[in-house]
N, C-alpha and C. Protein backbone atom coordinates (compact mmCIF):
# COMPACT_ATOMS: atom_id res chain seq x y z
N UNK A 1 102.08 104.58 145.17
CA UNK A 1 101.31 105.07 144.04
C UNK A 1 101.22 104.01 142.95
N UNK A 2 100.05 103.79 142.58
CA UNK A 2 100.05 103.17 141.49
C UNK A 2 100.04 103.52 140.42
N UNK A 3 101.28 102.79 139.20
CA UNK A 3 101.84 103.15 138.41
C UNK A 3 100.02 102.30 136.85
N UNK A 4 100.38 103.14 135.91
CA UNK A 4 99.09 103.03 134.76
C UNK A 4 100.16 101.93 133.70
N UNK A 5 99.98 101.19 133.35
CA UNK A 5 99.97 100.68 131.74
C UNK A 5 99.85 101.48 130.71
N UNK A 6 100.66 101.55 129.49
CA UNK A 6 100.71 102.30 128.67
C UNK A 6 100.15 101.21 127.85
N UNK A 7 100.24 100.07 127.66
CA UNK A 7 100.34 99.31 126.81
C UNK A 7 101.35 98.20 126.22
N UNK A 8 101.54 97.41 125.60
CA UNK A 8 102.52 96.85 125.31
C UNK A 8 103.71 97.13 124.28
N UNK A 9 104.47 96.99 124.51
CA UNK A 9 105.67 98.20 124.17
C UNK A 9 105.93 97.46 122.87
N UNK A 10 106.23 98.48 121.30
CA UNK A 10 106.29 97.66 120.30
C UNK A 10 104.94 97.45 119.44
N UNK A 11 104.00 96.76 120.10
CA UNK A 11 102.54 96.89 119.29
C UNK A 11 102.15 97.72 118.54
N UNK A 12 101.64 97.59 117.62
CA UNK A 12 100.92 98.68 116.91
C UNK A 12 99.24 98.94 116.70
N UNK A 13 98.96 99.63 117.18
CA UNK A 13 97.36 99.64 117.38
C UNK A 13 96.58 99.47 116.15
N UNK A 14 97.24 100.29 115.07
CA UNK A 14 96.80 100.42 113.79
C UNK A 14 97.21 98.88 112.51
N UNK A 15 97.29 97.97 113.33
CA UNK A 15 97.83 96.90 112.24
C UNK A 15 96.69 96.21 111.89
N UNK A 16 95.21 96.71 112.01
CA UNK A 16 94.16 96.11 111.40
C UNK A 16 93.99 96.53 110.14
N UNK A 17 94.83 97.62 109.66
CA UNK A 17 95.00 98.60 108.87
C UNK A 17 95.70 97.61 107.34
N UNK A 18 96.62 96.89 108.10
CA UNK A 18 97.71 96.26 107.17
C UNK A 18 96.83 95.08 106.46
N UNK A 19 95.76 94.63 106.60
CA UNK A 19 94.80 93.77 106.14
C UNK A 19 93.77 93.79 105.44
N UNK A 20 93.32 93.49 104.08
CA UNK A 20 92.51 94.02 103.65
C UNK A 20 91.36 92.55 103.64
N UNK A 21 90.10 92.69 103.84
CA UNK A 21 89.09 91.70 103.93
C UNK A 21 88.02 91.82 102.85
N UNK A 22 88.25 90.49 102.00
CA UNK A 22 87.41 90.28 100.56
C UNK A 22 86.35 89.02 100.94
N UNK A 23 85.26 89.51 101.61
CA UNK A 23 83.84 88.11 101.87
C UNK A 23 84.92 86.95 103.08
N UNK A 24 85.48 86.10 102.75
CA UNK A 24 85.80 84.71 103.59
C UNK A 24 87.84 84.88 103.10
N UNK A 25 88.13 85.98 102.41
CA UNK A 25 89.68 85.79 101.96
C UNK A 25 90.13 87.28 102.67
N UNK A 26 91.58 87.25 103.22
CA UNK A 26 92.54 88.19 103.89
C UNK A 26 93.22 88.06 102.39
N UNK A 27 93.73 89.60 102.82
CA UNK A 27 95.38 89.68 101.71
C UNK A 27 95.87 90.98 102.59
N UNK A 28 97.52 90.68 102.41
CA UNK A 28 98.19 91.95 102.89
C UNK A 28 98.01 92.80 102.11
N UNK A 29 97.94 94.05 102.57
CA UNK A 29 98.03 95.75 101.71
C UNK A 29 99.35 95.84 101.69
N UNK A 30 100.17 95.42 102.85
CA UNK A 30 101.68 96.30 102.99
C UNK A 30 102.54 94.74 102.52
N UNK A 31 104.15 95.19 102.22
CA UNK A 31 105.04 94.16 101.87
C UNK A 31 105.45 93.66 103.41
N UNK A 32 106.16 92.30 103.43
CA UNK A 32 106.62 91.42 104.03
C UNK A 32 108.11 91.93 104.30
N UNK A 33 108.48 92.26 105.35
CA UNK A 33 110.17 92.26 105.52
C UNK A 33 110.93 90.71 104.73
N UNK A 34 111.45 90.43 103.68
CA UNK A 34 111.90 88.97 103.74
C UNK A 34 113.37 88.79 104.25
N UNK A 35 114.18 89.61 104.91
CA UNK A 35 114.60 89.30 106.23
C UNK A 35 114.28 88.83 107.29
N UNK A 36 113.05 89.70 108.51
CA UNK A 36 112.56 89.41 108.87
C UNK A 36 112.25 88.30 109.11
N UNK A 37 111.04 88.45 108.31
CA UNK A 37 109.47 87.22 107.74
C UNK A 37 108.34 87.71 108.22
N UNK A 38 107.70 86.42 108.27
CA UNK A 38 106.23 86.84 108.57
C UNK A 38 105.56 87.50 110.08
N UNK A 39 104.71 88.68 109.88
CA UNK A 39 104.54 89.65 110.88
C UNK A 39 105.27 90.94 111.05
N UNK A 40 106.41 91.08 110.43
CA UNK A 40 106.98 92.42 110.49
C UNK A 40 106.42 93.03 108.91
N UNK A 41 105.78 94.19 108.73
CA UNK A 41 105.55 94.43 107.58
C UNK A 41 106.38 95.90 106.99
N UNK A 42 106.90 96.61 105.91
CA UNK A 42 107.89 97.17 105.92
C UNK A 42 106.74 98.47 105.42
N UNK A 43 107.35 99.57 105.78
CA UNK A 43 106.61 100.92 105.87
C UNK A 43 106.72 101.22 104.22
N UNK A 44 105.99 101.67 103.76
CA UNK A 44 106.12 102.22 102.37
C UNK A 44 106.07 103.65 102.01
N UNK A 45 107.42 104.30 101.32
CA UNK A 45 107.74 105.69 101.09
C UNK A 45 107.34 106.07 99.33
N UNK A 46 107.62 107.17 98.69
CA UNK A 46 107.32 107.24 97.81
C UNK A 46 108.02 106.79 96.47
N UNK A 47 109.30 106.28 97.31
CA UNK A 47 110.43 105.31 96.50
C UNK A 47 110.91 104.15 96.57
N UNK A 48 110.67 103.72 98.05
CA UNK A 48 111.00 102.69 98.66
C UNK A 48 110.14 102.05 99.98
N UNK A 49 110.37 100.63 100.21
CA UNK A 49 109.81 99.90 100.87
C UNK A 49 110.63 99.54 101.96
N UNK A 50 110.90 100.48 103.57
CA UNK A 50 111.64 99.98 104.66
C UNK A 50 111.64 98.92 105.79
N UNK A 51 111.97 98.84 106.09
CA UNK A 51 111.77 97.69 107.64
C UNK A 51 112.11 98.57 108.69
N UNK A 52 111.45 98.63 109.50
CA UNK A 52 111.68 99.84 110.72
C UNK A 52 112.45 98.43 111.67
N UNK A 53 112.63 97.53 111.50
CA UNK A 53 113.24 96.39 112.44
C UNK A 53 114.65 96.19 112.36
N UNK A 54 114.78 95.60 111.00
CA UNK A 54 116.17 95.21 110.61
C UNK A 54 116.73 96.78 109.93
N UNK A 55 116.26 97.91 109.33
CA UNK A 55 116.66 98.56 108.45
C UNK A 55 116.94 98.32 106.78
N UNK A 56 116.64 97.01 106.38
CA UNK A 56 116.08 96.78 104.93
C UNK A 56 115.35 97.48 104.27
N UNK A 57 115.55 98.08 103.10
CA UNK A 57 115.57 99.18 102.34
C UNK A 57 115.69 98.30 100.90
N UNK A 58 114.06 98.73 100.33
CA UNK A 58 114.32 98.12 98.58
C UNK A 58 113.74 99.21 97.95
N UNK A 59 113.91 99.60 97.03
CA UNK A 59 113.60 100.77 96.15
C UNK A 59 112.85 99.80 95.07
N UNK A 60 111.64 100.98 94.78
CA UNK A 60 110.60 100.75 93.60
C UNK A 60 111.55 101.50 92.56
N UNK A 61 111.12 100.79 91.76
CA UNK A 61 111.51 101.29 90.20
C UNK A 61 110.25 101.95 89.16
């Protein structure tokens, strides 16, 4: 039997999302893990800014 592809495990389909496009300039919408670095971007709550990777946790003030 042949087995289907789900996809690549980890990816996120929705990371066109994390980009916002101004004429010929990109800018991120979401923060930067700076653990991490560049490419992991950290989920944003109504208090704080997480890393679903490392677990880094910064609180807005």
């Amino acid at each position: 039997m042949p087995v289907e592809k789900k996809g690549k495990k980890g990816s996120s389909p929705s990371i066109a999302s994390y980009y916002k496009v101004d004429g010929d300039k990109t800018s991120r919408t979401r923060k930067v893990c700076s653990r991490c670095g560049k490419g992991t971007f950290m989920a944003q709550h109504k208090d704080r800014n997480t890393c679903g990777k490392c677990g880094l946790t910064e609180f807005n003030q």
